[in-house]
C-alpha atoms as a PDB file:
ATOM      1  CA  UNK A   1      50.149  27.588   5.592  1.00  0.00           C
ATOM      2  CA  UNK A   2      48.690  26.453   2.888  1.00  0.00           C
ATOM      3  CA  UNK A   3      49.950  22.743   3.525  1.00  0.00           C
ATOM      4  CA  UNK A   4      48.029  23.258   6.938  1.00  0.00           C
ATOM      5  CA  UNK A   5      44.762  24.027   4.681  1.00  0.00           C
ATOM      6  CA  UNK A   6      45.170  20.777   2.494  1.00  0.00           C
ATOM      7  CA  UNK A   7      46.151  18.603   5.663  1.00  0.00           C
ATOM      8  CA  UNK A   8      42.351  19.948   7.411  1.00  0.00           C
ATOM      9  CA  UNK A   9      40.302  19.511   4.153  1.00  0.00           C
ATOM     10  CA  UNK A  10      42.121  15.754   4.045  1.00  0.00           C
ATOM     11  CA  UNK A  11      41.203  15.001   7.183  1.00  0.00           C
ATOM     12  CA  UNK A  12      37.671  17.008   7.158  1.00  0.00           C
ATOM     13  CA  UNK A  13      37.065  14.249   4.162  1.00  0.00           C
ATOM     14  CA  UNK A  14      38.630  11.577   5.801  1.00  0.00           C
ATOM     15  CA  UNK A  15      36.104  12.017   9.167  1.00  0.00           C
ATOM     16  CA  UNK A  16      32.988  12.406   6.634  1.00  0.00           C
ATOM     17  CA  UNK A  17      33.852   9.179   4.838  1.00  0.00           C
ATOM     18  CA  UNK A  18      33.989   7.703   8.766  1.00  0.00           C
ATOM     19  CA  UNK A  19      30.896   9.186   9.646  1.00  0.00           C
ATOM     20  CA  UNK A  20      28.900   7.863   6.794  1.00  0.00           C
ATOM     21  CA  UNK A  21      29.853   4.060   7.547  1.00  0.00           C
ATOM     22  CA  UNK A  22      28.169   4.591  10.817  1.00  0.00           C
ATOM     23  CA  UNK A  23      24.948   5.633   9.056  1.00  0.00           C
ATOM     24  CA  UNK A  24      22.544   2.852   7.810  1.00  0.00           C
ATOM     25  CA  UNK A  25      19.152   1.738   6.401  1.00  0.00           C
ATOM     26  CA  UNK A  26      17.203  -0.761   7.780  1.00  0.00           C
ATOM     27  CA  UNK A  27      16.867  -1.791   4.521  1.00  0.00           C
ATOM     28  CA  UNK A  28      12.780  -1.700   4.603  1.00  0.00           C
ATOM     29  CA  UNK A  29      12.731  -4.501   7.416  1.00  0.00           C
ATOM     30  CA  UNK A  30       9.648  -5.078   8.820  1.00  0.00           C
ATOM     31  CA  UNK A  31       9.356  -6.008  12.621  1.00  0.00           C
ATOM     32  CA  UNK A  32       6.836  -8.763  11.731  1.00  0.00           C
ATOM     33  CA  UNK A  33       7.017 -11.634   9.294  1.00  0.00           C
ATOM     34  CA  UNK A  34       3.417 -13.216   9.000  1.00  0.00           C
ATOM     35  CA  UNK A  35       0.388 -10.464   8.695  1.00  0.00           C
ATOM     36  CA  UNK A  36      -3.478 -11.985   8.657  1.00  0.00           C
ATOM     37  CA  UNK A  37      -5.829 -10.867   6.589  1.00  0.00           C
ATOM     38  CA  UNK A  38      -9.330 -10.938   7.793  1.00  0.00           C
ATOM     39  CA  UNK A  39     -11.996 -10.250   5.035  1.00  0.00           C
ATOM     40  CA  UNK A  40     -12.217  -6.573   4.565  1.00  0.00           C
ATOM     41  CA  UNK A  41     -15.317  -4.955   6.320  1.00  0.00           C
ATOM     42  CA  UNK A  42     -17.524  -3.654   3.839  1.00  0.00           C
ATOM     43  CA  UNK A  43     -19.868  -0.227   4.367  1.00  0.00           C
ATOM     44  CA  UNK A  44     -20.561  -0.013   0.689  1.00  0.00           C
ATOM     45  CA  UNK A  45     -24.354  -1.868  -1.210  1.00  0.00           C
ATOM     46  CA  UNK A  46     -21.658  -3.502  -3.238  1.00  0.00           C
ATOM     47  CA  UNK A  47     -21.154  -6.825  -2.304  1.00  0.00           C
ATOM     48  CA  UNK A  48     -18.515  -8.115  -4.622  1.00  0.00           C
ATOM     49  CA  UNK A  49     -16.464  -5.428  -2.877  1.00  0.00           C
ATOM     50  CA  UNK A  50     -15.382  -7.617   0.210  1.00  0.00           C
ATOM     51  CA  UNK A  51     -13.847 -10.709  -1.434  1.00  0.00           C
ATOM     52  CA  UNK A  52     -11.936  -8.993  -4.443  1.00  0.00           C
ATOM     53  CA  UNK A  53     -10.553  -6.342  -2.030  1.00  0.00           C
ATOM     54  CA  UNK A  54      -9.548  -9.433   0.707  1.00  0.00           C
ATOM     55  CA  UNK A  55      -7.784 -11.394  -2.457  1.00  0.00           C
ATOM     56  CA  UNK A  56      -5.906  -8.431  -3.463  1.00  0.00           C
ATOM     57  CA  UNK A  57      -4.656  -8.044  -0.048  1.00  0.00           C
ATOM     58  CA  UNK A  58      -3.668 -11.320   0.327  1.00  0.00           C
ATOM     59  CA  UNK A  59      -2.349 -11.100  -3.194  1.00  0.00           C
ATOM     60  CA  UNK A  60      -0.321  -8.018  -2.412  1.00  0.00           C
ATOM     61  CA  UNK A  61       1.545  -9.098   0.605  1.00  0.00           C
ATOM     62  CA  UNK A  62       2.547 -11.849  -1.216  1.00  0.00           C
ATOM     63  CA  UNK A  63       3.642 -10.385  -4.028  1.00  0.00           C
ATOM     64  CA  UNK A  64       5.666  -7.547  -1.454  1.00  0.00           C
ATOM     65  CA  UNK A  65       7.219 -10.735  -0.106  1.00  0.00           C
ATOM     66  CA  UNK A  66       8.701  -8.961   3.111  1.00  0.00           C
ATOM     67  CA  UNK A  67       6.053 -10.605   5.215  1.00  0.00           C
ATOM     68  CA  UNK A  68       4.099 -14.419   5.072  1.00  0.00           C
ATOM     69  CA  UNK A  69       0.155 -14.329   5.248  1.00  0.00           C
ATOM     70  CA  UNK A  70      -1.322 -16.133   8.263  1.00  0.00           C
ATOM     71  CA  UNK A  71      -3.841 -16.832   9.931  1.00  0.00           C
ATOM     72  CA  UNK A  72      -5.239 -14.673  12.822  1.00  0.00           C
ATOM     73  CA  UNK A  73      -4.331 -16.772  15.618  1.00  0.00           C
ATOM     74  CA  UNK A  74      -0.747 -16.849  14.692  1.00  0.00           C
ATOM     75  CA  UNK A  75       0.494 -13.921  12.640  1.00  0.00           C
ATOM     76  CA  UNK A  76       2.496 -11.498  14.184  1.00  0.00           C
ATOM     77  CA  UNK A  77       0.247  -8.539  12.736  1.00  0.00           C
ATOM     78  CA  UNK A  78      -3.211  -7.797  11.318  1.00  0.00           C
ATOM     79  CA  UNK A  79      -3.820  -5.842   8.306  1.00  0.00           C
ATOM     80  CA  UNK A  80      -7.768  -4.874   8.862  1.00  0.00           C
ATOM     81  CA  UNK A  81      -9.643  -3.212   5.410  1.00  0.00           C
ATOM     82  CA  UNK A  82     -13.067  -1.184   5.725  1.00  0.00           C
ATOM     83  CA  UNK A  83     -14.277  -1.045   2.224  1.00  0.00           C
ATOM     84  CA  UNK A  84     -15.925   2.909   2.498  1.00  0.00           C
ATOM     85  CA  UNK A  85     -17.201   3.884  -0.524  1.00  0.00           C
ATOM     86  CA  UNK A  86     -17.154   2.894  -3.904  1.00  0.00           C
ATOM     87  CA  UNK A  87     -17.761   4.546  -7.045  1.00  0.00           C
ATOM     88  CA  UNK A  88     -18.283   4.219 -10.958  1.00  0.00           C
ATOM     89  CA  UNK A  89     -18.190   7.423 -13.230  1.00  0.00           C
ATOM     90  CA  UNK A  90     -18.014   8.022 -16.641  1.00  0.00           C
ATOM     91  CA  UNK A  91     -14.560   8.785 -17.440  1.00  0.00           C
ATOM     92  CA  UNK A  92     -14.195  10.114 -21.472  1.00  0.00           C
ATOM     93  CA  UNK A  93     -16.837  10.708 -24.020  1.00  0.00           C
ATOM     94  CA  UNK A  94     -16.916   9.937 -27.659  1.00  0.00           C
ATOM     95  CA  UNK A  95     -17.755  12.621 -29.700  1.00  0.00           C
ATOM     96  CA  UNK A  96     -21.201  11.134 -30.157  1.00  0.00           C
ATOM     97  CA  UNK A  97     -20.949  12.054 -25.795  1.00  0.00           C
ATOM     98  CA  UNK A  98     -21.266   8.132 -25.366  1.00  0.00           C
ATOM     99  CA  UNK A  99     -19.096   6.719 -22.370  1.00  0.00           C
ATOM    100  CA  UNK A 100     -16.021   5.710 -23.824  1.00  0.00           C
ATOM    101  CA  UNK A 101     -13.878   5.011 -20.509  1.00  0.00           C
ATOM    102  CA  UNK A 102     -15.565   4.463 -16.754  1.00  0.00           C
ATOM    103  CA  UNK A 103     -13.345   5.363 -13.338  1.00  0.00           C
ATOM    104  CA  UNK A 104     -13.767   3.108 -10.816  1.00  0.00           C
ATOM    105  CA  UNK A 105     -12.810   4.162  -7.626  1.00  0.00           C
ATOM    106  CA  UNK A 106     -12.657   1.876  -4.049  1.00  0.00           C
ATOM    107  CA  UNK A 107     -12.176   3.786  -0.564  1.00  0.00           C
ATOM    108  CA  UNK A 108     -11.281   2.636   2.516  1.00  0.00           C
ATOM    109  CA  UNK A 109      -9.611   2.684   5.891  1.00  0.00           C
ATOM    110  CA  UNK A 110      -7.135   0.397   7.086  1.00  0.00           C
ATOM    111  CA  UNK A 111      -5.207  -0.442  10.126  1.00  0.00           C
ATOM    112  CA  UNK A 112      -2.007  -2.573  10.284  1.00  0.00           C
ATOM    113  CA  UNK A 113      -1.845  -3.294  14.509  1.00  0.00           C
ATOM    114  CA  UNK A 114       0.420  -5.716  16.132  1.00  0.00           C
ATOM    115  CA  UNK A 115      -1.295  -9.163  17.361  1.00  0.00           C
ATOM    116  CA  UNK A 116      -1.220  -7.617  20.791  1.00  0.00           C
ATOM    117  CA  UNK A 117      -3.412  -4.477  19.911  1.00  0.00           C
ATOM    118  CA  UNK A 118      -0.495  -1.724  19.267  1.00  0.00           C
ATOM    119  CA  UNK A 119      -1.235   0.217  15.923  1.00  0.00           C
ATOM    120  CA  UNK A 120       1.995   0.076  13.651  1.00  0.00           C
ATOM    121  CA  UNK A 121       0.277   2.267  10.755  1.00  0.00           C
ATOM    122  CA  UNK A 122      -3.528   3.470  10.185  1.00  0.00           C
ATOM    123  CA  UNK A 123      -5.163   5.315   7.256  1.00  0.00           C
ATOM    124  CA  UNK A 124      -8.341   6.846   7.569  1.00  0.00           C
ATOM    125  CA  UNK A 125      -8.965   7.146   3.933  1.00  0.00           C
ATOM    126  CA  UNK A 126      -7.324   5.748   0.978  1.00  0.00           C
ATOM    127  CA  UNK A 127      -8.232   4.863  -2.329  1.00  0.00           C
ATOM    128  CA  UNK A 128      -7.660   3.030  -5.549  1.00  0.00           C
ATOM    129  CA  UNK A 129      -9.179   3.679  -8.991  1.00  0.00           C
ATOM    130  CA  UNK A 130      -8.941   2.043 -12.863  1.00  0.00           C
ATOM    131  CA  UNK A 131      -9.901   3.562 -15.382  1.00  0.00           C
ATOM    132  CA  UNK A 132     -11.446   0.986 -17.803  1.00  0.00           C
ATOM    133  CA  UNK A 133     -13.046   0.798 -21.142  1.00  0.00           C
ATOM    134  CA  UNK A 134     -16.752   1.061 -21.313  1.00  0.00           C
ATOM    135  CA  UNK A 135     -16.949  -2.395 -23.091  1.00  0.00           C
ATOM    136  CA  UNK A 136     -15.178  -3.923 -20.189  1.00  0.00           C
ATOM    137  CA  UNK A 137     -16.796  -5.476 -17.482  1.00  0.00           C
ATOM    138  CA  UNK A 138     -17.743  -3.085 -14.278  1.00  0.00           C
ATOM    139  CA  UNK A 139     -16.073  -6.015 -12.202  1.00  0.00           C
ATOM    140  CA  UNK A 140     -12.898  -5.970 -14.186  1.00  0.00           C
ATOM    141  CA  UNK A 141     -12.710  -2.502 -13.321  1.00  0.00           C
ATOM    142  CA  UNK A 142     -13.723  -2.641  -9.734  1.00  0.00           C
ATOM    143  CA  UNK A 143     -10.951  -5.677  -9.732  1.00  0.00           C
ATOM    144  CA  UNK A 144      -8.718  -3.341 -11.007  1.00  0.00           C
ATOM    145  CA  UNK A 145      -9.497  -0.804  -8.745  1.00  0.00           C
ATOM    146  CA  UNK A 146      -9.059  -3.250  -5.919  1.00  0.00           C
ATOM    147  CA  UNK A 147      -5.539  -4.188  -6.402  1.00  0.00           C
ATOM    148  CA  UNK A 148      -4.143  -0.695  -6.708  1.00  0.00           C
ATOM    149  CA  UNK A 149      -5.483  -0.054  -3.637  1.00  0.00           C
ATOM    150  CA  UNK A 150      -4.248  -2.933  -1.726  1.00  0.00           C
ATOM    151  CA  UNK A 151      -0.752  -1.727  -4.092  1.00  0.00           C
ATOM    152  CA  UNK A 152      -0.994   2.028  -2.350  1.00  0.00           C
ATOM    153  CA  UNK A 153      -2.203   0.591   1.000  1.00  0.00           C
ATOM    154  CA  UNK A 154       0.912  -1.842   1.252  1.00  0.00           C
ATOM    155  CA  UNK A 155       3.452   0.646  -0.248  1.00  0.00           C
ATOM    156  CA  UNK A 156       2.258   2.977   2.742  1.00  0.00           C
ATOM    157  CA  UNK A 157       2.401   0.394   5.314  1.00  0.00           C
ATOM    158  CA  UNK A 158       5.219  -1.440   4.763  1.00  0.00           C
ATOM    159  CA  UNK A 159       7.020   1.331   3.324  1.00  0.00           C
ATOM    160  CA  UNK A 160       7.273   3.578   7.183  1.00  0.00           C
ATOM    161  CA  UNK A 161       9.912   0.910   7.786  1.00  0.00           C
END
C-alpha cells in the first residue's frame, strides 16, 4: 500500500515536470521589428512639447532595442503620441513657503497600430512627471518629464507581448 502511494506521488511529479516543458514565454517578442515615429500631435500652448516628446520616443525604442525606428513608409508599426495636457506645479516649499521643487507633468494618448491600420495597443491617457529643483530649468524638467513618459508608454506597449 504504501509503496502504491510513493509510486503515484513519483509519477504525479514526474507528469508535472513534463507538463511544465510544454509551457513557454514568448520571451517579450514583438510581432514587428521597425516602429515609425511621427512627431507627436500636440493639443497643449506649449510648443517645445512636440519635439522633446518625439526625441524621447525615438530615444526610447532605441534604447528598448526589441524593435528598429523607421520611417513611415516602411516600418512594420506606428507608434502615434497626442501630447494632452501639460502641467507645472510647485512641488515643496522652503520654510520661508518659497518653491523649492516644481512637478512637471506631460499627458497624452497614444496608439501603437500595425502599418495596415489594426490597433496592437492604445492608451487614452498616460502620463509622465519629474520632479525638479526650482533652480533648474522648466525645460529640463519638462525633458524629464518627457522621457518617463515615452519610458511608461513603451513599457506598456511593448510589454502586452
Amino acid at each position: 500500500m504504501r509503496k502504491d502511494i510513493h509510486m503515484m506521488l513519483g509519477l504525479a511529479a514526474a507528469l508535472i515536470l513534463a507538463l511544465m516543458g510544454c509551457y513557454s514565454f514568448r520571451g517579450g517578442q514583438l510581432d514587428f521589428s521597425t516602429v515609425a515615429v511621427p512627431v507627436a500631435e500636440n493639443n497643449t500652448g506649449e510648443y517645445r512639447l512636440p519635439d522633446m516628446m518625439t526625441a524621447a520616443m525615438i530615444s526610447a525604442v532605441t534604447n528598448d532595442g526589441r524593435a528598429k525606428i523607421s520611417d513611415s513608409g516602411r516600418a512594420e508599426a506606428v507608434l502615434e503620441i497626442t501630447i494632452t495636457g501639460y502641467t507645472r506645479a510647485a512641488y515643496q516649499y522652503t520654510s520661508q513657503e518659497q518653491v523649492n521643487q516644481y512637478r512637471a507633468t506631460i499627458s497624452a494618448k497614444a496608439r501603437l497600430r500595425s502599418s495596415g491600420g489594426r490597433i496592437i495597443w492604445q492608451s487614452e491617457s498616460i502620463s509622465g512627471w519629474h520632479v525638479h529643483p526650482a533652480s533648474e530649468a522648466e525645460e529640463e524638467g519638462m525633458k524629464k518629464a518627457a522621457e518617463n513618459l515615452a519610458a511608461e508608454i513603451i513599457r506598456q506597449c511593448f510589454e502586452a507581448w
